[in-house]
Protein backbone atom coordinates (compact mmCIF):
# COMPACT_ATOMS: atom_id res chain seq x y z
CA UNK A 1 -1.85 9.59 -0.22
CA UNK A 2 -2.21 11.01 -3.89
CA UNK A 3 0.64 9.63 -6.04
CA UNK A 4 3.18 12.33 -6.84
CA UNK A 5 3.12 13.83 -10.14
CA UNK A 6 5.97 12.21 -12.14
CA UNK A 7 4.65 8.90 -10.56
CA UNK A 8 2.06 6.23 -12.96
CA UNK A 9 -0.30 4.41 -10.78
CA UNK A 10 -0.25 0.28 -11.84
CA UNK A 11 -2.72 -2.30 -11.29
CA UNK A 12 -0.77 -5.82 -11.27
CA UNK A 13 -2.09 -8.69 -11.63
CA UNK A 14 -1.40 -12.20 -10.94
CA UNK A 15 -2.76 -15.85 -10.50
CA UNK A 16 -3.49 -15.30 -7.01
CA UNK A 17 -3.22 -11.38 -5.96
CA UNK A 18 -3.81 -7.98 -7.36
CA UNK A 19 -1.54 -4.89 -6.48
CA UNK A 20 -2.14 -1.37 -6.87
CA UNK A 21 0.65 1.44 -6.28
CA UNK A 22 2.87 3.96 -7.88
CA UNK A 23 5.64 3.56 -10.25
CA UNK A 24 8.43 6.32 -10.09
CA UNK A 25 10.07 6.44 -13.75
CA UNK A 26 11.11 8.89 -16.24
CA UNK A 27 8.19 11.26 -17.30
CA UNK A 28 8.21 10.58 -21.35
CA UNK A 29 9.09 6.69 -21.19
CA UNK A 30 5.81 4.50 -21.71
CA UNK A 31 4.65 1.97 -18.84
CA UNK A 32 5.06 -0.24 -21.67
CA UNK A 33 8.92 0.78 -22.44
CA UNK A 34 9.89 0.87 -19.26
CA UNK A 35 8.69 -2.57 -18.47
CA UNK A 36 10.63 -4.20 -21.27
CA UNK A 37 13.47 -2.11 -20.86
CA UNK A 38 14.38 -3.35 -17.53
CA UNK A 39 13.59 -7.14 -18.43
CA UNK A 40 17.08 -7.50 -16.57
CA UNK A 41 15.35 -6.99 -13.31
CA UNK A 42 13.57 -9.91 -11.86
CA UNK A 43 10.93 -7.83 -9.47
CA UNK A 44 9.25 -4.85 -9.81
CA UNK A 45 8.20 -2.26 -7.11
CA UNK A 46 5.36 0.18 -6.11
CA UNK A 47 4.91 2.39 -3.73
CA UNK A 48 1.67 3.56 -1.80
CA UNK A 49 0.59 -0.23 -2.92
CA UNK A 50 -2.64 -1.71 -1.72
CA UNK A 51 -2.58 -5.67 -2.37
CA UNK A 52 -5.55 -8.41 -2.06
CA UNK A 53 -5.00 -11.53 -2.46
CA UNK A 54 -2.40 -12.54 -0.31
CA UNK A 55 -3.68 -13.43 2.88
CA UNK A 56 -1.46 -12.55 6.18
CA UNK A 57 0.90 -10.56 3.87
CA UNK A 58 -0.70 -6.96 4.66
CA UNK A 59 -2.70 -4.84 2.66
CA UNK A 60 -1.67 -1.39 2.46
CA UNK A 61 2.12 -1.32 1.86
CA UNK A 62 4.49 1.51 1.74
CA UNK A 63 6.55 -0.38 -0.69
CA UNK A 64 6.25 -3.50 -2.34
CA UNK A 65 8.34 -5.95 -4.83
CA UNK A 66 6.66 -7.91 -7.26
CA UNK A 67 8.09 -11.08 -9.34
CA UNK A 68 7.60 -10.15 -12.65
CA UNK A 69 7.48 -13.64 -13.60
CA UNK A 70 4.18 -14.12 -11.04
CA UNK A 71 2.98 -11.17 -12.94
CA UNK A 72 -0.43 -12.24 -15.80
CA UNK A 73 -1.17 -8.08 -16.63
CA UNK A 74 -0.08 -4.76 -15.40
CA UNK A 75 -2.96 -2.13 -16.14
CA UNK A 76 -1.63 1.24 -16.18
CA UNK A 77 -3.95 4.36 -15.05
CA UNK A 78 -2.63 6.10 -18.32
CA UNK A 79 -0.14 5.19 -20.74
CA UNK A 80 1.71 8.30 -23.33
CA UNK A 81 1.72 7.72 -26.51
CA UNK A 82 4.74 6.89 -28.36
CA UNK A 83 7.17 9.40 -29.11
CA UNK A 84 6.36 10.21 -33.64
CA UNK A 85 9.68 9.84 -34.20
CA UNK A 86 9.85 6.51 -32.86
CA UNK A 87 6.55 5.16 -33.97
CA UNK A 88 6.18 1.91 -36.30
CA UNK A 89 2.93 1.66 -38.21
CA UNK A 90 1.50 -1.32 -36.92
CA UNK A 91 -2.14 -2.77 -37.54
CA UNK A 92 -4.70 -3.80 -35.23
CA UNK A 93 -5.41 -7.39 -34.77
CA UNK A 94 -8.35 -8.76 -32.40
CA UNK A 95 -7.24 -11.79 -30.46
CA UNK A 96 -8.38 -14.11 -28.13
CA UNK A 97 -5.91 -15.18 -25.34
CA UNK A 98 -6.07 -17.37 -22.33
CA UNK A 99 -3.52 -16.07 -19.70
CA UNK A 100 -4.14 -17.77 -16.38
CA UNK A 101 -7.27 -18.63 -16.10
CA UNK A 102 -8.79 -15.80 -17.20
CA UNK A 103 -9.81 -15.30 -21.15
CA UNK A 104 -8.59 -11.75 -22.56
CA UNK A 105 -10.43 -10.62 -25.93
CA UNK A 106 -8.18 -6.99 -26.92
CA UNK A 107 -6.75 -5.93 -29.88
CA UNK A 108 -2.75 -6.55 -30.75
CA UNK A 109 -0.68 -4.62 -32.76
CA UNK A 110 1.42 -6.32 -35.30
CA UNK A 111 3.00 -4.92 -38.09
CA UNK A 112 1.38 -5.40 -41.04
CA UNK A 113 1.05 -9.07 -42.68
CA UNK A 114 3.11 -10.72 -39.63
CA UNK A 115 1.84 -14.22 -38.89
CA UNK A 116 0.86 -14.85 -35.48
CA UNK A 117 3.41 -17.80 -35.46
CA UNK A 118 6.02 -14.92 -35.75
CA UNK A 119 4.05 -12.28 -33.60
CA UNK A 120 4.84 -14.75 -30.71
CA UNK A 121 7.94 -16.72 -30.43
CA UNK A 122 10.21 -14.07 -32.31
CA UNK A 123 9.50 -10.87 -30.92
CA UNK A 124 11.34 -9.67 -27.89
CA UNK A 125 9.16 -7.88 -25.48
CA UNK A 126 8.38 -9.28 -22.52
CA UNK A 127 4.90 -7.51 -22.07
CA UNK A 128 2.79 -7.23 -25.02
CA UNK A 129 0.18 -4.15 -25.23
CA UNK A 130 -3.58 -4.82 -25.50
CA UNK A 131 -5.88 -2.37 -26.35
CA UNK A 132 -9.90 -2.46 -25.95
CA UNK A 133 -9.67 -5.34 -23.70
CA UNK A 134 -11.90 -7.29 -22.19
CA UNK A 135 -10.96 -9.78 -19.35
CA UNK A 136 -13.14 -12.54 -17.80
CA UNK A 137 -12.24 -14.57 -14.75
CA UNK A 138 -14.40 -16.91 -12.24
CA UNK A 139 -13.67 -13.73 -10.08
CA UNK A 140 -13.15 -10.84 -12.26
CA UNK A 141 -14.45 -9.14 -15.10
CA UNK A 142 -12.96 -5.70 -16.72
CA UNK A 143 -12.61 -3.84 -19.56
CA UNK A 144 -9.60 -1.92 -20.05
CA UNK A 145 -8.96 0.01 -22.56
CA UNK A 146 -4.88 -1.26 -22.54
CA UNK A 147 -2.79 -2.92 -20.73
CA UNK A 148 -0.01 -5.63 -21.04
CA UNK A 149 -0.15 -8.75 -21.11
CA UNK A 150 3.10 -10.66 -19.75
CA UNK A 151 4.02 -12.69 -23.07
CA UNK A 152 5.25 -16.22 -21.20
CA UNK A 153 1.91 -15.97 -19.21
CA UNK A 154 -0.14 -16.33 -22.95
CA UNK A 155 -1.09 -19.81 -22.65
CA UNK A 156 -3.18 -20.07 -25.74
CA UNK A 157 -3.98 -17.33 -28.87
CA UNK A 158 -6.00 -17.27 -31.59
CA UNK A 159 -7.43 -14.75 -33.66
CA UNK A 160 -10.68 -13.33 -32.88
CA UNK A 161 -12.35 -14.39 -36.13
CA UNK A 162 -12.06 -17.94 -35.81
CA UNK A 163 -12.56 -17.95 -31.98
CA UNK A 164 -15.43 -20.38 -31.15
CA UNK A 165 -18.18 -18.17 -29.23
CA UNK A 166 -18.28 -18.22 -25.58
């Protein structure tokens, strides 16, 4: 079933399971907005959801509810861009983050001459954008060209520059 028109279609991702479904929500908030907007409510749910991952659970769901906490990225399909009026110039900063056991290489935005110490334990949001991403797993590689990246699932950072090579 196509996903209705004022619906985004999400790719979650956690440790141990992927999900794939529609999220119903207002048609000019960001994925991105949404998600830390609602950082109130522990689990969040698609419809039309197709999981993997989780064996004897079922794989094509009506509905589903996921922890967010469980949650390492949530890819969306397509993200809006920011309203003008509300946009902060911010600059982009390649990083290198292990989340899980996968290694992300994307590009942060921070505003301008932020230190990474304060990028990460003062800001707010829960999910933190990443844009021209790349993630490697044992069991998964992608490129995306955003998604978010839950901010208590970061489990190292650095900057890109001084990243050893892989």
């Amino acid at each position: 079933m196509a996903p209705p028109d004022d619906a985004t279609v999400l790719t979650l991702i956690g440790s141990d399971f992927i999900v794939r479904g529609r999220l119903l929500r207002s048609g000019v908030q960001r994925v991105s907005d949404h998600l830390n907007e609602s950082s109130g409510r522990p689990m969040l749910v698609l419809g039309d959801a197709t999981l993997e991952g989780a064996e004897g659970f079922g794989t094509d769901l009506s509905e589903v509810a996921v922890t967010t906490s469980q949650l390492l990225f949530v890819i969306p399909d397509k993200e809006r861009p920011p309203l003008v009026e509300l946009r902060v110039a911010k600059q982009r900063r390649r990083m290198r983050m292990l989340v899980g056991d996968y290694i992300v290489d994307g590009d942060m935005h921070m505003v301008p001459d932020i230190t990474v110490e304060r990028f990460v334990n003062m800001g707010g949001s829960e999910f933190l954008p990443v844009t021209d991403a790349e993630i490697i797993g044992t069991e998964m590689e992608r490129r995306e060209a955003m998604l978010l990246v839950r901010r208590h699932a970061i489990r190292m950072l650095t900057p890109i520059e001084v990243a050893v090579a892989r």
